[in-house]
PDB file of N, CA and C in Angstrom:
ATOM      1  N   UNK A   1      -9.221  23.005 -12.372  1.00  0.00           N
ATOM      2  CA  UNK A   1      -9.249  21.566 -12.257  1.00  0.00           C
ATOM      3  C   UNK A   1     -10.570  21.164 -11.617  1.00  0.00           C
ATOM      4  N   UNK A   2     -11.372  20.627 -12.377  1.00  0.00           N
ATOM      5  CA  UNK A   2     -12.470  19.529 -12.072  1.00  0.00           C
ATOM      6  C   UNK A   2     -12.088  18.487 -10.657  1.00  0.00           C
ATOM      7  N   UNK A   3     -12.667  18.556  -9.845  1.00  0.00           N
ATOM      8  CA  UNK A   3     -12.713  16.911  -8.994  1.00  0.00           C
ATOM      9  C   UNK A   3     -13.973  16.466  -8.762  1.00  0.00           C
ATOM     10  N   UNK A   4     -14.006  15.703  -8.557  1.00  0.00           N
ATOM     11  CA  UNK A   4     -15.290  14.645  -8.205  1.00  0.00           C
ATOM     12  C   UNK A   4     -15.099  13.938  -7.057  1.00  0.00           C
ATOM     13  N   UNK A   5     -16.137  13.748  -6.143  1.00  0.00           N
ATOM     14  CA  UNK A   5     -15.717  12.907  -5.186  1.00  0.00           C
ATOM     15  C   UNK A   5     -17.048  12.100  -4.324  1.00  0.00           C
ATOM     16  N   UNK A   6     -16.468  10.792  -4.403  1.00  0.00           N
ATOM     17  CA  UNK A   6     -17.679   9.682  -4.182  1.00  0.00           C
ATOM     18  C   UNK A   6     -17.762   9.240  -3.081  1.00  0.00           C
ATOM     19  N   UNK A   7     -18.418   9.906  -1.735  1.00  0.00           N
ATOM     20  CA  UNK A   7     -18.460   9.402  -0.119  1.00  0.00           C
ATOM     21  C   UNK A   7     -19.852   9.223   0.168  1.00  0.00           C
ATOM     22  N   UNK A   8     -19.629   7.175   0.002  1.00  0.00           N
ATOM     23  CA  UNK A   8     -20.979   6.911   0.278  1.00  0.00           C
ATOM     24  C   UNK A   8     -21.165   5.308   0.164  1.00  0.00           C
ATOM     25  N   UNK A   9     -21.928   4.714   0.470  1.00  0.00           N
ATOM     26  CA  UNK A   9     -22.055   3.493   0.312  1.00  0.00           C
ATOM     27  C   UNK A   9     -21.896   2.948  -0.478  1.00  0.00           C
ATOM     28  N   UNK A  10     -21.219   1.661  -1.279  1.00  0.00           N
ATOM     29  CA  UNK A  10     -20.778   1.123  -2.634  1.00  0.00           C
ATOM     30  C   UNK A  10     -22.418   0.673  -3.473  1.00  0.00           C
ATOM     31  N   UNK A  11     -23.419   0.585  -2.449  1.00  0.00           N
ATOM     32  CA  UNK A  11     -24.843   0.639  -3.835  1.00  0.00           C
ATOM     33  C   UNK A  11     -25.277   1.751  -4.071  1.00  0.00           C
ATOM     34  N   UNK A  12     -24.665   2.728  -3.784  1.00  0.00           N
ATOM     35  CA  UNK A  12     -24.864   3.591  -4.471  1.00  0.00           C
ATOM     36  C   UNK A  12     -24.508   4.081  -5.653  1.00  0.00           C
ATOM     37  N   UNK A  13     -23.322   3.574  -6.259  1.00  0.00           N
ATOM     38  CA  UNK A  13     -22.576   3.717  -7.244  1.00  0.00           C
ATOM     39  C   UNK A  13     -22.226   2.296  -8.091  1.00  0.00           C
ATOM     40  N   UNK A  14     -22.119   2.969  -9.030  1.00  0.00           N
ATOM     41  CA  UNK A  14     -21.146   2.047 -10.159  1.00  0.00           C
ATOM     42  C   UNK A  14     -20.121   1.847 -10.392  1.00  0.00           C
ATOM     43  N   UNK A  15     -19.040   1.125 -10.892  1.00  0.00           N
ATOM     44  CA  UNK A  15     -17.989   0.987 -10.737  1.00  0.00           C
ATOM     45  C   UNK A  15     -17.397   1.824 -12.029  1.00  0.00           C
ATOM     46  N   UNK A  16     -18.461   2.063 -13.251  1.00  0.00           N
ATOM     47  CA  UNK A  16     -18.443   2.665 -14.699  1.00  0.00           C
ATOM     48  C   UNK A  16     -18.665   4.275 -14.430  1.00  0.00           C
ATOM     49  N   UNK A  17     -19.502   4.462 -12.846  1.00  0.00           N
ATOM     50  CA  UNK A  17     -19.372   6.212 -12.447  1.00  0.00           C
ATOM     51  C   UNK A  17     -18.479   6.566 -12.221  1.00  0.00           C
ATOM     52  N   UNK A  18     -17.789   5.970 -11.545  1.00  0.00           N
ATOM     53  CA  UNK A  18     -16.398   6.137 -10.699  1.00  0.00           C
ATOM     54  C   UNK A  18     -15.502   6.104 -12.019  1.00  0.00           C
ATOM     55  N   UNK A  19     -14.835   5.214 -12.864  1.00  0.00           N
ATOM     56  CA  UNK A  19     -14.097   5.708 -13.918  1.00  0.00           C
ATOM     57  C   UNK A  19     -14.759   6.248 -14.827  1.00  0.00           C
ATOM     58  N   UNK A  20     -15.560   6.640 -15.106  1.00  0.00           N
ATOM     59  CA  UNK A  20     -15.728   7.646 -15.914  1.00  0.00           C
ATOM     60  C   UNK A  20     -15.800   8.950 -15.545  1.00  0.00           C
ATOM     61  N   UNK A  21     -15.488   9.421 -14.027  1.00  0.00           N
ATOM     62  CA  UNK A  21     -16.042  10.818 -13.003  1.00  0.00           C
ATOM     63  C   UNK A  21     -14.396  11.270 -13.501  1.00  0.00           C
ATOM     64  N   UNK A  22     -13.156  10.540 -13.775  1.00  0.00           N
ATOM     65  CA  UNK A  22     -12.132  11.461 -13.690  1.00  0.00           C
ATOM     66  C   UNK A  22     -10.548  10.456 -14.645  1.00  0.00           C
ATOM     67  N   UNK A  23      -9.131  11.424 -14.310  1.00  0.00           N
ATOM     68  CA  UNK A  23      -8.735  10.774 -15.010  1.00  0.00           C
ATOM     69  C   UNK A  23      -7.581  10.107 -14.109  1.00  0.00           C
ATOM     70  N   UNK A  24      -7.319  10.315 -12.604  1.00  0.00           N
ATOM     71  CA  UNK A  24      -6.632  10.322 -11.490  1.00  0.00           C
ATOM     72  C   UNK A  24      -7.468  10.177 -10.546  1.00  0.00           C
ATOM     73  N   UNK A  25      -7.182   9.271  -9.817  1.00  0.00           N
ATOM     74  CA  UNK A  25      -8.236   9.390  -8.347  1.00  0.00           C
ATOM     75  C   UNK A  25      -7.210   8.698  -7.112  1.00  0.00           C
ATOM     76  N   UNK A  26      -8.208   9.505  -5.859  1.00  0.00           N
ATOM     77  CA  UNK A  26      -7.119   9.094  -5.047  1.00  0.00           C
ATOM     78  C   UNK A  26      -8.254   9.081  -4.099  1.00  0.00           C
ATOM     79  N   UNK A  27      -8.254   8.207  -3.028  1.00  0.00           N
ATOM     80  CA  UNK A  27      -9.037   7.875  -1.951  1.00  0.00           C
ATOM     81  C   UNK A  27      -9.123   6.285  -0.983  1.00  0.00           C
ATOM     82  N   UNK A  28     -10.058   5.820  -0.128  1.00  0.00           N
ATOM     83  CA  UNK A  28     -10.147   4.253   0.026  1.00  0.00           C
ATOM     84  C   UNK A  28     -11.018   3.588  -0.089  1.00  0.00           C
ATOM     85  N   UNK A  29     -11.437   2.657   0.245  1.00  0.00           N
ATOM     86  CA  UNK A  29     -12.491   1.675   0.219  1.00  0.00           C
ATOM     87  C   UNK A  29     -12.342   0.605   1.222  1.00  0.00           C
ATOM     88  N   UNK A  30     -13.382   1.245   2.416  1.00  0.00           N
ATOM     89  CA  UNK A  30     -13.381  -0.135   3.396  1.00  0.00           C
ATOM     90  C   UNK A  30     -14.350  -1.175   2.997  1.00  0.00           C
ATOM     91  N   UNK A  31     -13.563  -2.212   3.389  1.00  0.00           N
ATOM     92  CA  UNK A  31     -14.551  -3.082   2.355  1.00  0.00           C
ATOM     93  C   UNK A  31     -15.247  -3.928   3.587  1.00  0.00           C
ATOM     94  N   UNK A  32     -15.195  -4.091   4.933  1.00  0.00           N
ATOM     95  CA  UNK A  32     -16.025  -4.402   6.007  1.00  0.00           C
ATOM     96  C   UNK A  32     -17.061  -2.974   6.880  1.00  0.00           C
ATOM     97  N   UNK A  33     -17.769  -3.654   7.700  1.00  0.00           N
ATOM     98  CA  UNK A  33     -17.886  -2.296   8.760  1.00  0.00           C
ATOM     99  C   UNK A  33     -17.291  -2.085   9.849  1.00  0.00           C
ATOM    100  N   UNK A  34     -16.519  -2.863   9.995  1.00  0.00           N
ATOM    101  CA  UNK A  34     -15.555  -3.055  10.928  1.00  0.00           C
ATOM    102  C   UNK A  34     -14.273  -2.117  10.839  1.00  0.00           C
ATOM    103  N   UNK A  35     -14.182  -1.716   9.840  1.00  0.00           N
ATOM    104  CA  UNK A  35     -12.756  -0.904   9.348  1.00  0.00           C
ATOM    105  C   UNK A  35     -11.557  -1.383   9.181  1.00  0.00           C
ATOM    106  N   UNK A  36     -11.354  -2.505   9.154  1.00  0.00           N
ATOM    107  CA  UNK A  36      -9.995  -3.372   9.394  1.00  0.00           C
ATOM    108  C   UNK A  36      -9.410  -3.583   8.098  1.00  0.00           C
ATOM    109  N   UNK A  37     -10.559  -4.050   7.027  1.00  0.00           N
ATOM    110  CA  UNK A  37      -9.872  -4.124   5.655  1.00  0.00           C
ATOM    111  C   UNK A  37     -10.308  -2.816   4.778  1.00  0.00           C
ATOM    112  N   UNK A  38      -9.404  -2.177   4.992  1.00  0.00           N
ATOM    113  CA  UNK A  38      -9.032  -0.910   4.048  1.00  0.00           C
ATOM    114  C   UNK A  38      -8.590  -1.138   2.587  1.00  0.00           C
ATOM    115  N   UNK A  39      -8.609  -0.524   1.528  1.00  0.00           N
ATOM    116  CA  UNK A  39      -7.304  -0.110   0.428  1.00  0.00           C
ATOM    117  C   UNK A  39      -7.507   1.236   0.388  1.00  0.00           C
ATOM    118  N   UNK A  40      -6.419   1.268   0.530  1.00  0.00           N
ATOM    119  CA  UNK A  40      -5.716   3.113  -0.046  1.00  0.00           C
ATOM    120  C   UNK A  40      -4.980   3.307  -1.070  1.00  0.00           C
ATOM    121  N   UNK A  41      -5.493   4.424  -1.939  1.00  0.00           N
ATOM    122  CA  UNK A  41      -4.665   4.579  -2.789  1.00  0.00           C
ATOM    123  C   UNK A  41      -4.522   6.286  -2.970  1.00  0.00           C
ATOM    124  N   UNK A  42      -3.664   6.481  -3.558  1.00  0.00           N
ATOM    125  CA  UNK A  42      -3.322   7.663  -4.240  1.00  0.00           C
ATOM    126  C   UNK A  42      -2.901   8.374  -5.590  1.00  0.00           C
ATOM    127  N   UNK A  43      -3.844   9.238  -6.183  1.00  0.00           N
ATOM    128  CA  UNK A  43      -3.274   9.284  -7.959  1.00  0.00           C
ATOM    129  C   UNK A  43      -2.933   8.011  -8.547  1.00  0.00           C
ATOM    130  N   UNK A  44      -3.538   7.395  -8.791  1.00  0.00           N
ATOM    131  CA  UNK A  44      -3.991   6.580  -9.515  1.00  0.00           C
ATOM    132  C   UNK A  44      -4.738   7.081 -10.777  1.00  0.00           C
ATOM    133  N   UNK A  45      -4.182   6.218 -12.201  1.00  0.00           N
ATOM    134  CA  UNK A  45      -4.625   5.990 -13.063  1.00  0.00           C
ATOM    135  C   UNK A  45      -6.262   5.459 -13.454  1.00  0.00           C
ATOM    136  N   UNK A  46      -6.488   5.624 -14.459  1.00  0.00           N
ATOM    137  CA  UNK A  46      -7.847   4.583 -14.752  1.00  0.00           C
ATOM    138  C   UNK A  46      -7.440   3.552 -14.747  1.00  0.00           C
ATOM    139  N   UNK A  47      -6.461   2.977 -15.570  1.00  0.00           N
ATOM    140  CA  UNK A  47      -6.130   1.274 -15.651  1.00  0.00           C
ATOM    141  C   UNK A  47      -5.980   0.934 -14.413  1.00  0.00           C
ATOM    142  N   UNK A  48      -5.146   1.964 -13.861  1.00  0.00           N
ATOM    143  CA  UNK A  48      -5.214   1.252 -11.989  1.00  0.00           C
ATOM    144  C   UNK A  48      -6.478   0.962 -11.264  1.00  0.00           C
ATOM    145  N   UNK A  49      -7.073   2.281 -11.370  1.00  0.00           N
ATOM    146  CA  UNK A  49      -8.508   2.174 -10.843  1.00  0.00           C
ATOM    147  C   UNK A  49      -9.611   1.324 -11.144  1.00  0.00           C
ATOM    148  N   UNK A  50      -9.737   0.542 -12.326  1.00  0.00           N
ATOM    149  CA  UNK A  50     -10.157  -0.568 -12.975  1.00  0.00           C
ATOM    150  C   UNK A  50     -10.271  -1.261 -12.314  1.00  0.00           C
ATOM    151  N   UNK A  51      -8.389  -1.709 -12.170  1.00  0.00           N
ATOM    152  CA  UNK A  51      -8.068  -3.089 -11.254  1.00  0.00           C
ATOM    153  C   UNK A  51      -8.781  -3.254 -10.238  1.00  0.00           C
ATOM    154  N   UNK A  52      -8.156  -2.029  -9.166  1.00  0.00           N
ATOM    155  CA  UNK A  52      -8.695  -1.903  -7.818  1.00  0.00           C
ATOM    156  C   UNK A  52     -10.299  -2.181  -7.802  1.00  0.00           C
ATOM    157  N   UNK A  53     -11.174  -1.723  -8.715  1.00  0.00           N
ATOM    158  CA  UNK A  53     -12.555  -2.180  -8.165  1.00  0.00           C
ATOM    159  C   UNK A  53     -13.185  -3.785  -9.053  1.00  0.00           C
ATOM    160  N   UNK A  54     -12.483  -4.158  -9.765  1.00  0.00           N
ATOM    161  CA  UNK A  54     -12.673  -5.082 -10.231  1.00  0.00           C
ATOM    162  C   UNK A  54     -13.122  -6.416  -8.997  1.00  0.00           C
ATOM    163  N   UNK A  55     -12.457  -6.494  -8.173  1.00  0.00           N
ATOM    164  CA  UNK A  55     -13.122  -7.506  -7.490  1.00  0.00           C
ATOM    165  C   UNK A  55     -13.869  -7.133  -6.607  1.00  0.00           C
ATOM    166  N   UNK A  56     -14.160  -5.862  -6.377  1.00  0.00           N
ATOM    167  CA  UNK A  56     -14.903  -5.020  -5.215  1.00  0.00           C
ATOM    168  C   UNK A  56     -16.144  -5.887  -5.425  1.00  0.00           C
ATOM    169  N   UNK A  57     -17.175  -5.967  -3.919  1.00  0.00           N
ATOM    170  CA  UNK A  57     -18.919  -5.974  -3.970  1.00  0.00           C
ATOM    171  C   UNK A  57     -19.636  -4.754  -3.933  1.00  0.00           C
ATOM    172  N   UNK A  58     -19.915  -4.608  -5.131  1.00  0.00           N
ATOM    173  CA  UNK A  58     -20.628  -3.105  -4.386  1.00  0.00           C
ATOM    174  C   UNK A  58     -21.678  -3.036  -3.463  1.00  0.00           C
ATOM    175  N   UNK A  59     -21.928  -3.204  -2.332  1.00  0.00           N
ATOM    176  CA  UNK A  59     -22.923  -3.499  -1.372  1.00  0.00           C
ATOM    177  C   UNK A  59     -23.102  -2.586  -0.398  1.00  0.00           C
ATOM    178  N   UNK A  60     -23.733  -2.841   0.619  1.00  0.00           N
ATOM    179  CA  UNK A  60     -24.322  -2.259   1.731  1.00  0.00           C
ATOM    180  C   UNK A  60     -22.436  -2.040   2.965  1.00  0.00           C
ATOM    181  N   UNK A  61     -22.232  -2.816   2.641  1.00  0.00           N
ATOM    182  CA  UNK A  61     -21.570  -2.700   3.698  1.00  0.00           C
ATOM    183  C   UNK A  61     -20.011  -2.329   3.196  1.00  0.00           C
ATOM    184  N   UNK A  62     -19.686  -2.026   2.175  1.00  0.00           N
ATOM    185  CA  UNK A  62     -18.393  -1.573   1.039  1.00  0.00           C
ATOM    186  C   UNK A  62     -19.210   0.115   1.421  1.00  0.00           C
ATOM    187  N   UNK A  63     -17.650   0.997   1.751  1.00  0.00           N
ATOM    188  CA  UNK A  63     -17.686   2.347   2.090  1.00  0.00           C
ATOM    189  C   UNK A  63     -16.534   2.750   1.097  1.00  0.00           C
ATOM    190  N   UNK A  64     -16.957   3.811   0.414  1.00  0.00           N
ATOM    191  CA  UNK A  64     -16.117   4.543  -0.575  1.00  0.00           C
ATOM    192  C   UNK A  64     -16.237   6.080  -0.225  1.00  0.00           C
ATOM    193  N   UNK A  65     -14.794   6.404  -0.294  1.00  0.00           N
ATOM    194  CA  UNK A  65     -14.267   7.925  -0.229  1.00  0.00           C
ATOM    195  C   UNK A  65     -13.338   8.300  -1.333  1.00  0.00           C
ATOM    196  N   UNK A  66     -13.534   8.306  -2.496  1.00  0.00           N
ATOM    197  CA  UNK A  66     -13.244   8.149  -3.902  1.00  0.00           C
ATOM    198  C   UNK A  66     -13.261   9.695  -3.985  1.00  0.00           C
ATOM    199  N   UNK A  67     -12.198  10.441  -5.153  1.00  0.00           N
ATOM    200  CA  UNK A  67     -11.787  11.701  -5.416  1.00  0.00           C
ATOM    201  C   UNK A  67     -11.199  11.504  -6.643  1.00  0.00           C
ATOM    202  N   UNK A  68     -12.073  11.924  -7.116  1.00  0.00           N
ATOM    203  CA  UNK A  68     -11.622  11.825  -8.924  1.00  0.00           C
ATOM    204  C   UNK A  68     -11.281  13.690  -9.420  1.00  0.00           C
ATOM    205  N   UNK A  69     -10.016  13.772 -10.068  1.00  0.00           N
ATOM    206  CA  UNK A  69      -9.495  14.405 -10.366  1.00  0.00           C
ATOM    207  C   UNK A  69      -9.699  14.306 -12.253  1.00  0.00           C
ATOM    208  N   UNK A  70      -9.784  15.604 -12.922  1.00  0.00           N
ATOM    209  CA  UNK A  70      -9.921  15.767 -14.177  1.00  0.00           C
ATOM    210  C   UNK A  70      -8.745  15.468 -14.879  1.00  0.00           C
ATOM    211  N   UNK A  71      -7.409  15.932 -14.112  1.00  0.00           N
ATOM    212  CA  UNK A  71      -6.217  16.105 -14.681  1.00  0.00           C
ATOM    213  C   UNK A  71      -5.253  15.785 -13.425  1.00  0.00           C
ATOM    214  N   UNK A  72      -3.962  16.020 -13.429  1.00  0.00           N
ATOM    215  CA  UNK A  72      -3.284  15.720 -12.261  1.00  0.00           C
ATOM    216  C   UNK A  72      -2.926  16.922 -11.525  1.00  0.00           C
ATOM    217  N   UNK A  73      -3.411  16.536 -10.348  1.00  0.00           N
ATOM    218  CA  UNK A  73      -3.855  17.556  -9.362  1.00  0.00           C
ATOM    219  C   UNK A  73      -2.276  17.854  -8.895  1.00  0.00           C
ATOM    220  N   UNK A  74      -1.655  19.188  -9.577  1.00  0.00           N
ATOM    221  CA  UNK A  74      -0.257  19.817  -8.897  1.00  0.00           C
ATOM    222  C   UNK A  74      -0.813  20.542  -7.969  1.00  0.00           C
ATOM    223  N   UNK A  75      -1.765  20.967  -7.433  1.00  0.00           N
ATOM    224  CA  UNK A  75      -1.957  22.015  -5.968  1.00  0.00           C
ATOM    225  C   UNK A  75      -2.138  21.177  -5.267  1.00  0.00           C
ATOM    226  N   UNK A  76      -2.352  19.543  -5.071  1.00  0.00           N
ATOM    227  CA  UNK A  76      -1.949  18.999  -3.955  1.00  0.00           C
ATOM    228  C   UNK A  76      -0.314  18.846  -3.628  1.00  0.00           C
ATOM    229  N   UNK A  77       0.610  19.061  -4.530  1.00  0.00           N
ATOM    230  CA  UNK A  77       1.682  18.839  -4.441  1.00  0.00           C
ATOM    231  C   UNK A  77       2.502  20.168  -3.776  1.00  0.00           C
ATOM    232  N   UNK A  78       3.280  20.578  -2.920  1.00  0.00           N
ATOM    233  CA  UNK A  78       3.669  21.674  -2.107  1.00  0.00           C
ATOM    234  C   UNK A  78       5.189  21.438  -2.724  1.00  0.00           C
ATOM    235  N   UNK A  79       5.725  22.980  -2.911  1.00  0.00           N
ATOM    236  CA  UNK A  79       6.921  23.589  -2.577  1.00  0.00           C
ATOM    237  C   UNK A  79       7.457  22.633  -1.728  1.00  0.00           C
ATOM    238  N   UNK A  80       8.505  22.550  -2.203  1.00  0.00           N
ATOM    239  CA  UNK A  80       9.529  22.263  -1.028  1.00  0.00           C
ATOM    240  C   UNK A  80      10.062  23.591  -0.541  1.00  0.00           C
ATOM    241  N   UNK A  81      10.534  23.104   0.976  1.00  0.00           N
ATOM    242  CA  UNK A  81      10.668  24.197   2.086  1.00  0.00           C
ATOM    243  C   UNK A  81      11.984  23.638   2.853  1.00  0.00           C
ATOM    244  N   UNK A  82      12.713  23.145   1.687  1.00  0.00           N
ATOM    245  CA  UNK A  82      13.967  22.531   2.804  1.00  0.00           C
ATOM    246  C   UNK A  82      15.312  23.459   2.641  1.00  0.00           C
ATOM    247  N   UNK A  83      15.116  24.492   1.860  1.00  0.00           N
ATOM    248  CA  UNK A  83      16.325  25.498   1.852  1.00  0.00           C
ATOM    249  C   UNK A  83      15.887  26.054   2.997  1.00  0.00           C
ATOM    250  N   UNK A  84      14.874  26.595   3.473  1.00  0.00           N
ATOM    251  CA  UNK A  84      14.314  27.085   4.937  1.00  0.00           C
ATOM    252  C   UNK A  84      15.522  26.712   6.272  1.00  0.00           C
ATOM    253  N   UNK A  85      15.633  25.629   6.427  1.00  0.00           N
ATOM    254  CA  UNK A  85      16.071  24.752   7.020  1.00  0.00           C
ATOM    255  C   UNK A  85      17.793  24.853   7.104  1.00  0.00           C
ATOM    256  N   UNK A  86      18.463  25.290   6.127  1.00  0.00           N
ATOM    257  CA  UNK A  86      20.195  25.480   6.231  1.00  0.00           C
ATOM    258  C   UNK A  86      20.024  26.879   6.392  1.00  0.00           C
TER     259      UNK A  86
END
């Protein structure tokens, strides 16, 4: 499995790099420098991912930690471990 991953200032990038880097992505975007207005997401689609940057600024002060996945990433997903447990 391919990933990609975009940690860096929003002029640095395109919004057409970012969906085109994968086919799932999961990461946030603070959109102050302040840190207060976040979005988070997780495995997300392209059509989702669209949305989400559609009203974005890509600017100086927009921080992206973007993780684009080729396919859907099952090694983030763990065993369950709850027979352990009885």
């Amino acid at each position: 499995m391919d990933t990609k991953s975009f940690n860096c200032v929003a002029d640095k990038v395109s919004p057409d790099q970012i969906i085109r880097s994968g086919v799932f992505f999961s990461g946030s975007i603070s959109l102050k420098k302040d840190n207060n207005h976040l979005i988070i997401f997780k495995l997300v689609n392209k059509e989702e991912m669209t949305y989400i940057l559609k009203d974005i600024n890509f600017n100086k002060e927009v921080k992206l930690e973007i993780f684009a996945y080729d396919e859907y990433p099952k090694e983030v997903q763990h065993k369950s471990t709850w027979d352990k447990f009885n």
